[in-house]
C-alpha atoms as a PDB file:
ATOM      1  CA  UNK A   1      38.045   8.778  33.880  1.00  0.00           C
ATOM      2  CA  UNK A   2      35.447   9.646  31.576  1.00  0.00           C
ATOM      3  CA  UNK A   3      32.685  12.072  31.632  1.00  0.00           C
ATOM      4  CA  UNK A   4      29.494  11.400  32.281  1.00  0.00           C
ATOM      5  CA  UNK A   5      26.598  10.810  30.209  1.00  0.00           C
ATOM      6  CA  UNK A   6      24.421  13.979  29.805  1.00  0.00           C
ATOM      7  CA  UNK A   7      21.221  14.809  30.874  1.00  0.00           C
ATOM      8  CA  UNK A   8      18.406  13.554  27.668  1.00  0.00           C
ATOM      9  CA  UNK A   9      15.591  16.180  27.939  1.00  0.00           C
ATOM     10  CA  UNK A  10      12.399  13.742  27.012  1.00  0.00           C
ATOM     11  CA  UNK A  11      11.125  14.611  23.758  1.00  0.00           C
ATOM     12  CA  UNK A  12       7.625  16.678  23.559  1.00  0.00           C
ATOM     13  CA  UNK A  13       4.964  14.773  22.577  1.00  0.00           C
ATOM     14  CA  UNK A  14       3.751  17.845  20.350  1.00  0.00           C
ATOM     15  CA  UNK A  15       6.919  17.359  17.712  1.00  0.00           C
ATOM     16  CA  UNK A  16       5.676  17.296  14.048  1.00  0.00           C
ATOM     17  CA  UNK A  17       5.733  14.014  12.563  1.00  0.00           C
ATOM     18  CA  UNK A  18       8.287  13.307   9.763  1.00  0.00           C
ATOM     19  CA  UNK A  19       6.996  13.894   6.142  1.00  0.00           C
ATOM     20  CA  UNK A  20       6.206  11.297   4.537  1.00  0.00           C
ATOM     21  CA  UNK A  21       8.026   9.785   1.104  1.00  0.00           C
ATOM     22  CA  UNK A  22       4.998  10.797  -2.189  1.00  0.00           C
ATOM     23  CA  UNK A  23       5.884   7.780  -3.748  1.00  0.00           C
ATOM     24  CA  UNK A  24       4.585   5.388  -1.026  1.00  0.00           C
ATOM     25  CA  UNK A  25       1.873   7.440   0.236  1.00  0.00           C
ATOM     26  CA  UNK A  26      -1.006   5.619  -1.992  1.00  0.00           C
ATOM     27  CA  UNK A  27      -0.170   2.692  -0.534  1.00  0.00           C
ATOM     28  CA  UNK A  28      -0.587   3.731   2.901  1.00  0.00           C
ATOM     29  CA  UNK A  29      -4.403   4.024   3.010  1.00  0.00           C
ATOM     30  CA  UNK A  30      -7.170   1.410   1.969  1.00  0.00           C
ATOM     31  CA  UNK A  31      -8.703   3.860  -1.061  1.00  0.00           C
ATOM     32  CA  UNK A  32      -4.803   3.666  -2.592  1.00  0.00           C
ATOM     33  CA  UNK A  33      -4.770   0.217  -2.132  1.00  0.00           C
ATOM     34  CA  UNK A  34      -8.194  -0.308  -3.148  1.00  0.00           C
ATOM     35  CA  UNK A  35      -7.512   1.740  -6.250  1.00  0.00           C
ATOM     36  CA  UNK A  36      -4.497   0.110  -7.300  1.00  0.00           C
ATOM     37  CA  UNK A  37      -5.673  -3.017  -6.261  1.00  0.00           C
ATOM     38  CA  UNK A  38      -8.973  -2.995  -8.767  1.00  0.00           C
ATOM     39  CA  UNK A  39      -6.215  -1.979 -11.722  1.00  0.00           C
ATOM     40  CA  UNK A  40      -4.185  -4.742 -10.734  1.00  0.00           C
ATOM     41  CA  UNK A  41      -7.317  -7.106 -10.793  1.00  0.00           C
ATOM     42  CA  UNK A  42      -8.496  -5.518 -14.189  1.00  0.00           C
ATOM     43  CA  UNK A  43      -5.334  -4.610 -17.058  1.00  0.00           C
ATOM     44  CA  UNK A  44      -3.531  -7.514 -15.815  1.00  0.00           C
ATOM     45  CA  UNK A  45      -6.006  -9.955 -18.213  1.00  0.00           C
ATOM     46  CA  UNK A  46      -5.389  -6.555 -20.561  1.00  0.00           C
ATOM     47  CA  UNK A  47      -1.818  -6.542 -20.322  1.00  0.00           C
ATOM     48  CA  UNK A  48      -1.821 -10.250 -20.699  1.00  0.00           C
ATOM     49  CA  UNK A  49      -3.189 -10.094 -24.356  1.00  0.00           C
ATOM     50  CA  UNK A  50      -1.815  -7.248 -25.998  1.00  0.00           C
ATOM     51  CA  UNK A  51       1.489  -8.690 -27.702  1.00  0.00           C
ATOM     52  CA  UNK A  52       1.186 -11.056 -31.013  1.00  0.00           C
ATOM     53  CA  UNK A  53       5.224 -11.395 -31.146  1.00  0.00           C
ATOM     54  CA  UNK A  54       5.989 -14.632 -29.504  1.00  0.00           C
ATOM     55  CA  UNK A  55       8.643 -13.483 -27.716  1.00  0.00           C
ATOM     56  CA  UNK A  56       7.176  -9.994 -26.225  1.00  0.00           C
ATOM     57  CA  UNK A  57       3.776 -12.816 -25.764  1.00  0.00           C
ATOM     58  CA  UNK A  58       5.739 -14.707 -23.131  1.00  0.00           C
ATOM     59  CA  UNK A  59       6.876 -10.829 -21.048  1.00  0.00           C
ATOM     60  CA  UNK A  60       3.585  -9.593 -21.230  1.00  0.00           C
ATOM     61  CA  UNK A  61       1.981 -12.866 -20.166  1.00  0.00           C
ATOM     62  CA  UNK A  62       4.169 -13.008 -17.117  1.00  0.00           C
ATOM     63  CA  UNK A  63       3.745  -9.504 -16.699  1.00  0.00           C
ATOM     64  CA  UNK A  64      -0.060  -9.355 -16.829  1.00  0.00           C
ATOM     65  CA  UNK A  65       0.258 -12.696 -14.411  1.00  0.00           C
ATOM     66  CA  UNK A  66       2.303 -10.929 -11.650  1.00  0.00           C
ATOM     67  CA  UNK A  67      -0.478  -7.648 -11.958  1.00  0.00           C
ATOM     68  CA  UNK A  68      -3.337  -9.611 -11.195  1.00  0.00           C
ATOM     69  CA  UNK A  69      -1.657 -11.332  -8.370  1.00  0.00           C
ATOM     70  CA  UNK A  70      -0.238  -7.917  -7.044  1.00  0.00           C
ATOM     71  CA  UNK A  71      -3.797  -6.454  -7.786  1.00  0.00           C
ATOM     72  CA  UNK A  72      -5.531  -8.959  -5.877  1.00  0.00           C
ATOM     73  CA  UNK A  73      -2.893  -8.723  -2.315  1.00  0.00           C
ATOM     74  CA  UNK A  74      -3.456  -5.189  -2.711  1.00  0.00           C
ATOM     75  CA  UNK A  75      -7.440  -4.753  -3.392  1.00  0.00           C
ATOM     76  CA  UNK A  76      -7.344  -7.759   0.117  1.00  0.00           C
ATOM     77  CA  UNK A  77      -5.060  -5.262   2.084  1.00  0.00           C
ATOM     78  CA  UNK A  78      -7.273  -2.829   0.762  1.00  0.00           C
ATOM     79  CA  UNK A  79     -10.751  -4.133   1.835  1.00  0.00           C
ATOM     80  CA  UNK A  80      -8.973  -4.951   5.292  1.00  0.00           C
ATOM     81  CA  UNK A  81      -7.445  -1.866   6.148  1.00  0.00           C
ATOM     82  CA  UNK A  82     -10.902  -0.110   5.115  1.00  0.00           C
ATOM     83  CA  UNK A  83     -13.144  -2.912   7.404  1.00  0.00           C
ATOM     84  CA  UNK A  84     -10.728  -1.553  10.207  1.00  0.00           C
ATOM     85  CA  UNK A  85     -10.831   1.294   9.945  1.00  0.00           C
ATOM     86  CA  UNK A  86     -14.810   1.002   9.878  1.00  0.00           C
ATOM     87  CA  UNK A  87     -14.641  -1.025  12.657  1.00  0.00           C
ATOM     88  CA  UNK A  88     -12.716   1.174  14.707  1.00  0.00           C
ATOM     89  CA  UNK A  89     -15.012   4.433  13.578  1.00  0.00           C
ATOM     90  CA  UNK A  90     -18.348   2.728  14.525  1.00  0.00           C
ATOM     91  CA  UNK A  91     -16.947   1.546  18.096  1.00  0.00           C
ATOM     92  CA  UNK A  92     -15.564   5.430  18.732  1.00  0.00           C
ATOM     93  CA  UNK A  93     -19.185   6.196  17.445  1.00  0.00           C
ATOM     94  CA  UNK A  94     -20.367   3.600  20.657  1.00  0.00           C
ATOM     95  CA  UNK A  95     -18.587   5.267  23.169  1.00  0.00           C
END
């Protein structure tokens, strides 16, 4: 026969939240999205023309390409995540 299972005490509602990782923390809130979103948006075109070998051209046109696009999901996350978060501040405000 086995034993039984024991007794789970439920876990305080108090407990301290894991830390979170540094390296994804700017992307976690709309002003590190927005930030890196507007750098995306702006060096990509930058980025795009800075090579005059034909090979490296090619890289750093793909390259400049994928920031823009990058740029642009993360300056929309950015803008949505900040409208929400205004959103939810003005109808705490209403209460």
């Amino acid at each position: 026969m086995s034993a039984p299972d024991p007794v789970v005490a439920p876990t305080p509602v108090h407990r301290p939240r894991p830390a979170s990782t540094q390296a994804a923390a700017p992307f976690r809130n709309s002003a590190g999205l927005l930030a890196f979103g507007f750098a995306g948006v702006f060096f990509g075109p930058i980025v795009s023309g800075i090579s005059s070998i034909a090979v490296l051209d090619a890289v750093f046109e793909v390259v400049g390409f994928l920031g823009v696009i990058g740029g642009g999901v993360m300056l929309a996350t950015g803008i949505y995540r900040l409208a929400d978060h205004v959103d939810a501040w003005s109808f705490a405000r209403r209460r």
